[in-house]
N, C-alpha and C. Protein backbone atom coordinates (compact mmCIF):
# COMPACT_ATOMS: atom_id res chain seq x y z
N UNK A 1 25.99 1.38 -20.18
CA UNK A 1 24.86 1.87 -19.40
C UNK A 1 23.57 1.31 -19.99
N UNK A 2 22.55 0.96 -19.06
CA UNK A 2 21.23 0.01 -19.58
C UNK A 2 20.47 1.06 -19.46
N UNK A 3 19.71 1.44 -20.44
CA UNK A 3 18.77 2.88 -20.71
C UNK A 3 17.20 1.94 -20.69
N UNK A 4 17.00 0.76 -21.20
CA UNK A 4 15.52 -0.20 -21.35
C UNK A 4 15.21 -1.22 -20.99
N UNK A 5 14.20 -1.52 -20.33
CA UNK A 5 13.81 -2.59 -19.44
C UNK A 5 14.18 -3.89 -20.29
N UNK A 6 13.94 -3.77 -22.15
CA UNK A 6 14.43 -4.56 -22.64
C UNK A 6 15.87 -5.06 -22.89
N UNK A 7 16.47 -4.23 -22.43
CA UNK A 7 18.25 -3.82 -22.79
C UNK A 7 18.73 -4.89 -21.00
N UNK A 8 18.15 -4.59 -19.91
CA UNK A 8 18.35 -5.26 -18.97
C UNK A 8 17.44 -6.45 -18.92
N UNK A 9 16.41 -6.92 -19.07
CA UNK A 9 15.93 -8.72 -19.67
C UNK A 9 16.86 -8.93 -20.67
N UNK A 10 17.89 -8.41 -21.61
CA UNK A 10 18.27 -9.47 -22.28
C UNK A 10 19.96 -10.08 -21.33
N UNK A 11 20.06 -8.74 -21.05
CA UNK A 11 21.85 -9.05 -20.02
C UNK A 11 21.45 -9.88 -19.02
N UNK A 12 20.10 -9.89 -18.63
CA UNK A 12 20.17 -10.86 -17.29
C UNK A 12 19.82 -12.04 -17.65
N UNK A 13 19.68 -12.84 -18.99
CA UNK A 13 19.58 -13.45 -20.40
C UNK A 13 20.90 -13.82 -20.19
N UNK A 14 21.62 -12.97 -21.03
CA UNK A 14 23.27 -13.83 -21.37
C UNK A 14 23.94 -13.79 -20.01
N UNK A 15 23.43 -13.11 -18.95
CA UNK A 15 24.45 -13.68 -17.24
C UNK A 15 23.81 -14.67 -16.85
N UNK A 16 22.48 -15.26 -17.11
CA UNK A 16 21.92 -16.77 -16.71
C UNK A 16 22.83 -17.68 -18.06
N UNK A 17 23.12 -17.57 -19.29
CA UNK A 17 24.10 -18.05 -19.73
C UNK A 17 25.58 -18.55 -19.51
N UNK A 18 26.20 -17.23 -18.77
CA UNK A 18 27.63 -17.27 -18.55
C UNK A 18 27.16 -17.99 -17.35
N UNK A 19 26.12 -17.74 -16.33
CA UNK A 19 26.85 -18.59 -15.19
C UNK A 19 26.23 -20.29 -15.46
N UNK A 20 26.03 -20.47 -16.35
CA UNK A 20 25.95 -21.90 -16.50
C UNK A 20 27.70 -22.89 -16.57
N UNK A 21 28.51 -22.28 -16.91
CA UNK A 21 30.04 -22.49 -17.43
C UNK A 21 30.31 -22.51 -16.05
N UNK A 22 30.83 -23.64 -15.12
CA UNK A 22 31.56 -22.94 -13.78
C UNK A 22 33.43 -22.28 -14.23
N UNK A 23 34.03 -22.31 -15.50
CA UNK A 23 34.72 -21.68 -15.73
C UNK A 23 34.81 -20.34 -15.95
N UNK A 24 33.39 -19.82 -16.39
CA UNK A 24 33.08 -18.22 -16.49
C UNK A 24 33.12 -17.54 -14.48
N UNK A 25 33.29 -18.38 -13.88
CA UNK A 25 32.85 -17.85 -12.06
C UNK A 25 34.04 -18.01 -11.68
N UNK A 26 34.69 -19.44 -12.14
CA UNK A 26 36.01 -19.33 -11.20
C UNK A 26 37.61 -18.79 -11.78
N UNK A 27 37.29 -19.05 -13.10
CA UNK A 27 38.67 -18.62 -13.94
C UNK A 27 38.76 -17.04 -14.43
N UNK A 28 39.53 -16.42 -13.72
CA UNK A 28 39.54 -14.65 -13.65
C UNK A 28 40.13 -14.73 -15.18
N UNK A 29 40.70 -15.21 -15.75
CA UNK A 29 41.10 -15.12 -17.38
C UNK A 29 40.23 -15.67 -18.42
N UNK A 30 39.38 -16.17 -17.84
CA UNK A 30 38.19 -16.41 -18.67
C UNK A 30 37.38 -15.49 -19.70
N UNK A 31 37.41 -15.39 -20.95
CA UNK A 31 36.38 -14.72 -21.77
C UNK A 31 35.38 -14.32 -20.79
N UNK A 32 34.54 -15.33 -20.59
CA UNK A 32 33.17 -15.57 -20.15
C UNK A 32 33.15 -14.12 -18.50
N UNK A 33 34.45 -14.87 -17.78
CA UNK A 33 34.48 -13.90 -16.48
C UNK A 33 34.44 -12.78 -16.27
N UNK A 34 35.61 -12.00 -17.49
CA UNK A 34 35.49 -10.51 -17.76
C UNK A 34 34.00 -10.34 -17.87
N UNK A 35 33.22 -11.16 -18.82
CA UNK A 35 31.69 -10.59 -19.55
C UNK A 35 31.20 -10.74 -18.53
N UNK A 36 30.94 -11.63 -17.63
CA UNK A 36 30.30 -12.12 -16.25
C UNK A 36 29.99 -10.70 -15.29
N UNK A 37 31.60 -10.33 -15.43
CA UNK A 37 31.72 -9.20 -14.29
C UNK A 37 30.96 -7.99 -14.65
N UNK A 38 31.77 -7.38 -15.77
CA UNK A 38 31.02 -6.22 -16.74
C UNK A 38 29.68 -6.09 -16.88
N UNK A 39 28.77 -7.11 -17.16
CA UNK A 39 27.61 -7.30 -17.11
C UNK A 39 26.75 -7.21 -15.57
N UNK A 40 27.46 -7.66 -14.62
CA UNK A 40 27.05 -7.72 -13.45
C UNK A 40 27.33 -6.74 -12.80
N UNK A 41 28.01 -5.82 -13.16
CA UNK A 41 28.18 -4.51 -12.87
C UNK A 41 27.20 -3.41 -13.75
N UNK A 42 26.78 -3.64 -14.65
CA UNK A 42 25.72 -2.78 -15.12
C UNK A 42 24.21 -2.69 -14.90
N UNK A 43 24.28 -4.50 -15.09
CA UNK A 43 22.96 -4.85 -14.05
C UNK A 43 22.58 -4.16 -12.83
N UNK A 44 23.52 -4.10 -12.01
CA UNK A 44 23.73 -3.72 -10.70
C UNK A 44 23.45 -2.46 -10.77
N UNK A 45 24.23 -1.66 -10.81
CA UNK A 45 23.76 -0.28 -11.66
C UNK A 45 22.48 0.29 -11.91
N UNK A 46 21.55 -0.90 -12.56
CA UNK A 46 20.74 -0.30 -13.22
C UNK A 46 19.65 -0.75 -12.35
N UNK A 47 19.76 -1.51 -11.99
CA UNK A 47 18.79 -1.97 -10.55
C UNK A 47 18.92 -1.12 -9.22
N UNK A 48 20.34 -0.73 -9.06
CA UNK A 48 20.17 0.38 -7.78
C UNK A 48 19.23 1.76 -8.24
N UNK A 49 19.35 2.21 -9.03
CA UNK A 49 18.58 3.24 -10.13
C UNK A 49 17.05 3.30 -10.19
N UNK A 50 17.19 2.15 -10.47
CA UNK A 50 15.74 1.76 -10.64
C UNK A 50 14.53 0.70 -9.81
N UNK A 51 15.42 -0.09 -9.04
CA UNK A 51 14.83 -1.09 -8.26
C UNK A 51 15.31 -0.50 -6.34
N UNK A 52 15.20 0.75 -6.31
CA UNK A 52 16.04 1.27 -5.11
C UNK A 52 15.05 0.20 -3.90
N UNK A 53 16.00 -0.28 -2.99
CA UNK A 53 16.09 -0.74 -1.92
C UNK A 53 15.50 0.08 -0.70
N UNK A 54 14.11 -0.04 0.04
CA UNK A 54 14.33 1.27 0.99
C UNK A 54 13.99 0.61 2.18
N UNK A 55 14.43 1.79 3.34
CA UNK A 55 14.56 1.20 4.71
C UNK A 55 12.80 1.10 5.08
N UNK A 56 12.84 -0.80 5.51
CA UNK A 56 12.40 -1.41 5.78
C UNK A 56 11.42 -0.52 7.15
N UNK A 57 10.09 -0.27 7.17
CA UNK A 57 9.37 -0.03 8.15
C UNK A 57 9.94 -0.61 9.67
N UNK A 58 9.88 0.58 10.59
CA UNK A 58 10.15 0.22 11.92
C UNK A 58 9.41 -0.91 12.83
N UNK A 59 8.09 -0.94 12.54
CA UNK A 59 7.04 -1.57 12.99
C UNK A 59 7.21 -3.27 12.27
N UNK A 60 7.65 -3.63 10.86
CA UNK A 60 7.69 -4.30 10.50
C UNK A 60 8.57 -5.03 11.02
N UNK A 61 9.77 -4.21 11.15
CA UNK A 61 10.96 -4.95 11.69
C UNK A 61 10.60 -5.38 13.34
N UNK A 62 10.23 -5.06 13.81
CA UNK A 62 9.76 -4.96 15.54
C UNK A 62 9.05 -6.42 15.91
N UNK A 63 7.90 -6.46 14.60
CA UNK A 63 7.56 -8.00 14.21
C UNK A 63 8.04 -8.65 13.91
N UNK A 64 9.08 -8.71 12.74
CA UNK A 64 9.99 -9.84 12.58
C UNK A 64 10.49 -10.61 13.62
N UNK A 65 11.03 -9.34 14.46
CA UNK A 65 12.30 -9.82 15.58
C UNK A 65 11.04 -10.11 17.14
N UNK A 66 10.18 -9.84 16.94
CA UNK A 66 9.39 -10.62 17.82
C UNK A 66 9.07 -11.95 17.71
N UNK A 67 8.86 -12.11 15.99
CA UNK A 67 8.80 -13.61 15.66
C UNK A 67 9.36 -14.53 15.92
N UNK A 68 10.68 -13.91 15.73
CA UNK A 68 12.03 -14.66 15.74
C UNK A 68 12.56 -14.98 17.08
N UNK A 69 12.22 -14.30 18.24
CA UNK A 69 12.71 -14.31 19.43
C UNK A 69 11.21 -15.01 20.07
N UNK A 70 10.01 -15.02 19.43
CA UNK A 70 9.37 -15.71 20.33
C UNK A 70 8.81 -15.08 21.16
N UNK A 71 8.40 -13.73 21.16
CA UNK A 71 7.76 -12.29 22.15
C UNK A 71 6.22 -12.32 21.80
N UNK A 72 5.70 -11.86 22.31
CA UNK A 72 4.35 -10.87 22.37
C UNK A 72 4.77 -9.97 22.56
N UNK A 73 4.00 -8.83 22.41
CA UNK A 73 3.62 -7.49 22.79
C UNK A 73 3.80 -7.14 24.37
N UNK A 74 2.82 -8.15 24.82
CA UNK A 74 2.90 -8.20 26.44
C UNK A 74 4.33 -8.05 27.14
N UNK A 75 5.24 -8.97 26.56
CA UNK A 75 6.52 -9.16 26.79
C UNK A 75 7.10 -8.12 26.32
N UNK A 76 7.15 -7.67 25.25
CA UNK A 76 8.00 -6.40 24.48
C UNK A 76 7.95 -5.50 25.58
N UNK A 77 6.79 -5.43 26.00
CA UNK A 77 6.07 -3.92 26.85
C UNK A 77 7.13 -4.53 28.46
N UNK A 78 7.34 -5.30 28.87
CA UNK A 78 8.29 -5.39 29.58
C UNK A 78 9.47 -4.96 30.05
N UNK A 79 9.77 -6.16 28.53
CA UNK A 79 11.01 -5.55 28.55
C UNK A 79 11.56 -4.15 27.94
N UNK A 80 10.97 -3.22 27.60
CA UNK A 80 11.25 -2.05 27.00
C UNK A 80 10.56 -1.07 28.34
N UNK A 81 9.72 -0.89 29.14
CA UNK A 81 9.33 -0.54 30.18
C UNK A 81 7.93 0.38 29.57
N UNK A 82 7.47 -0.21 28.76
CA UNK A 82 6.26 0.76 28.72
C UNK A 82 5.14 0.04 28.38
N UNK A 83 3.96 0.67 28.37
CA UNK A 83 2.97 -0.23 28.73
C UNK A 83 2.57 -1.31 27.16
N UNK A 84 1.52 -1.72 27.11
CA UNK A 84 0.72 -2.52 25.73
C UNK A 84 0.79 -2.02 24.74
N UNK A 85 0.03 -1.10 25.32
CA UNK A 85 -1.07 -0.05 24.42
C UNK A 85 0.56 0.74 23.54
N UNK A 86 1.33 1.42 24.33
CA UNK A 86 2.36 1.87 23.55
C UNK A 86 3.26 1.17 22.28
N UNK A 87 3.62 0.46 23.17
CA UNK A 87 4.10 -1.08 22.42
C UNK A 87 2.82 -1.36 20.75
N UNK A 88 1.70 -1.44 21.46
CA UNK A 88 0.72 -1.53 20.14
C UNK A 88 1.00 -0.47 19.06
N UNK A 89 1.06 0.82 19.42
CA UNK A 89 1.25 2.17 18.75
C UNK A 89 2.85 2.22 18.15
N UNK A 90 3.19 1.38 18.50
CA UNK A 90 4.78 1.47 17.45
C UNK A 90 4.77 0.58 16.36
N UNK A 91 3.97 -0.49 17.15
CA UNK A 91 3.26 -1.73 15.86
C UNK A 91 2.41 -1.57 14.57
N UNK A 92 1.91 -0.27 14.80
CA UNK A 92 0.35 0.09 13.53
C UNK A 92 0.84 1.51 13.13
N UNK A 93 2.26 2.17 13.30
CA UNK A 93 2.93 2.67 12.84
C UNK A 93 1.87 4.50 13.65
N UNK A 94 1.28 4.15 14.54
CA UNK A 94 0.26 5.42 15.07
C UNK A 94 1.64 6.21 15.84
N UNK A 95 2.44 5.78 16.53
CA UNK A 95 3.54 6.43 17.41
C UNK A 95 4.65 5.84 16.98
N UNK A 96 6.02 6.97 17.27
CA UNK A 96 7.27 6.46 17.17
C UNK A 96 7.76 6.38 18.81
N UNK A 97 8.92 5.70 18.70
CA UNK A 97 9.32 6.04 20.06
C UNK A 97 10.43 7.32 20.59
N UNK A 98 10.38 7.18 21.91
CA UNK A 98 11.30 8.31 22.05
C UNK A 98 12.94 8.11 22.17
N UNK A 99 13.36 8.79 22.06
CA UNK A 99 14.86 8.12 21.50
C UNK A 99 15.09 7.29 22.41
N UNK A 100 15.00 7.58 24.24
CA UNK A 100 15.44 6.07 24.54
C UNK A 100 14.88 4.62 24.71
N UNK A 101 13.60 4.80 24.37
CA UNK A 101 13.18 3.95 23.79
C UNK A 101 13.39 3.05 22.24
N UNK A 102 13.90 4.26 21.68
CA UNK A 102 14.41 3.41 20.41
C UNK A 102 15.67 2.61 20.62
N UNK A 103 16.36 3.40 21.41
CA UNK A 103 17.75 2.55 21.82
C UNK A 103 17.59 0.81 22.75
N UNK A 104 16.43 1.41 23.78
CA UNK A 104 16.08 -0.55 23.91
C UNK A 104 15.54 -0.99 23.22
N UNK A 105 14.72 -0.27 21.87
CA UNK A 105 14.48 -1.39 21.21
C UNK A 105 15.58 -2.22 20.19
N UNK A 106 16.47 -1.22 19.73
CA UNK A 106 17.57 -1.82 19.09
C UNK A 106 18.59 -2.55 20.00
N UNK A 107 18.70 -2.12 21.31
CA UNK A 107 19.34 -3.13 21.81
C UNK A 107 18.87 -4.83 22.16
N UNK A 108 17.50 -4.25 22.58
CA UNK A 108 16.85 -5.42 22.91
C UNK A 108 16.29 -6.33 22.12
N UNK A 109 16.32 -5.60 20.68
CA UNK A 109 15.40 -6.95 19.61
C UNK A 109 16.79 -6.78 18.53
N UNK A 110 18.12 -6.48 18.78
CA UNK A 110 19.02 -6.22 18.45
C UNK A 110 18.77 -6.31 16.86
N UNK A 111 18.15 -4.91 16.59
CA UNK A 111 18.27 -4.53 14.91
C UNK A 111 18.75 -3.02 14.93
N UNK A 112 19.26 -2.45 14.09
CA UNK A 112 20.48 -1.58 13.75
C UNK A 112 19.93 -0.51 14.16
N UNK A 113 20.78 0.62 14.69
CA UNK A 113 20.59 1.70 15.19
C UNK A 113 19.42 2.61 13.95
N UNK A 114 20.13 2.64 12.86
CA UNK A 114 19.94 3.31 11.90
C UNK A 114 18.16 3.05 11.38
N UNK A 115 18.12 1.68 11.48
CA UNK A 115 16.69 1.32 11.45
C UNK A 115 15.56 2.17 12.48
N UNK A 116 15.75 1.41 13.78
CA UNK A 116 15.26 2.19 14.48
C UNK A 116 15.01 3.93 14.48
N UNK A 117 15.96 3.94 14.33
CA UNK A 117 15.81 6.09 13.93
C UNK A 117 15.61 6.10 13.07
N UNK A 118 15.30 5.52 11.70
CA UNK A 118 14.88 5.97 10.14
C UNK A 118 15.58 6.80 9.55
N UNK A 119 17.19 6.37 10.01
CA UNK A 119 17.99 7.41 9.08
C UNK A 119 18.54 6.32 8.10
């Protein structure tokens, strides 16, 4: 278990070591692989703990997948059936939507249910 920020800089130290060896990655009987794993499992550990991952803003994501698909607002408000101005208010995080609106938006800018509802 990694209890100090110094205790995890040095393991992520000797795992930039081991994975220099491509025998420590591919050979499961490897010295190096056991340490590889073990280590990368505590790391891991200690980063979920401490480096927690959290769900990504609704509004943020809404932009991404507008980016990515090539939308405006104008268009969003289309295809989701509601006006600009609403569409704007899910964007600057002022309004959420109403559930069936959240459902075209996950269907329609196809990002995960769970996102959309903030569970």
């Amino acid at each position: 278990m990694i209890q100090t920020e110094q205790q995890y800089q040095t393991l992520l130290e000797r795992i930039e070591v081991l994975l220099k060896e491509s025998k420590n990655i591919e050979n499961q009987h490897a010295k190096g692989h056991i340490e590889l794993n073990v280590l990368s499992d505590l790391v891991a550990d200690y980063e979920e703990k401490n480096f927690p991952v959290k769900m990504p803003l609704l509004a943020d994501v809404i932009k991404l997948r507008m980016a990515a698909l090539g939308i405006n607002q104008k268009e969003l408000s289309k295809l989701l059936g509601v006006s600009t101005s609403r569409v704007s208010e899910y964007l600057t995080g002022k309004s959420e939507p109403t559930l069936r609106i959240a459902r075209k938006i996950s269907k329609t800018l196809e990002i995960e249910p769970a996102i959309v509802l903030g569970v």
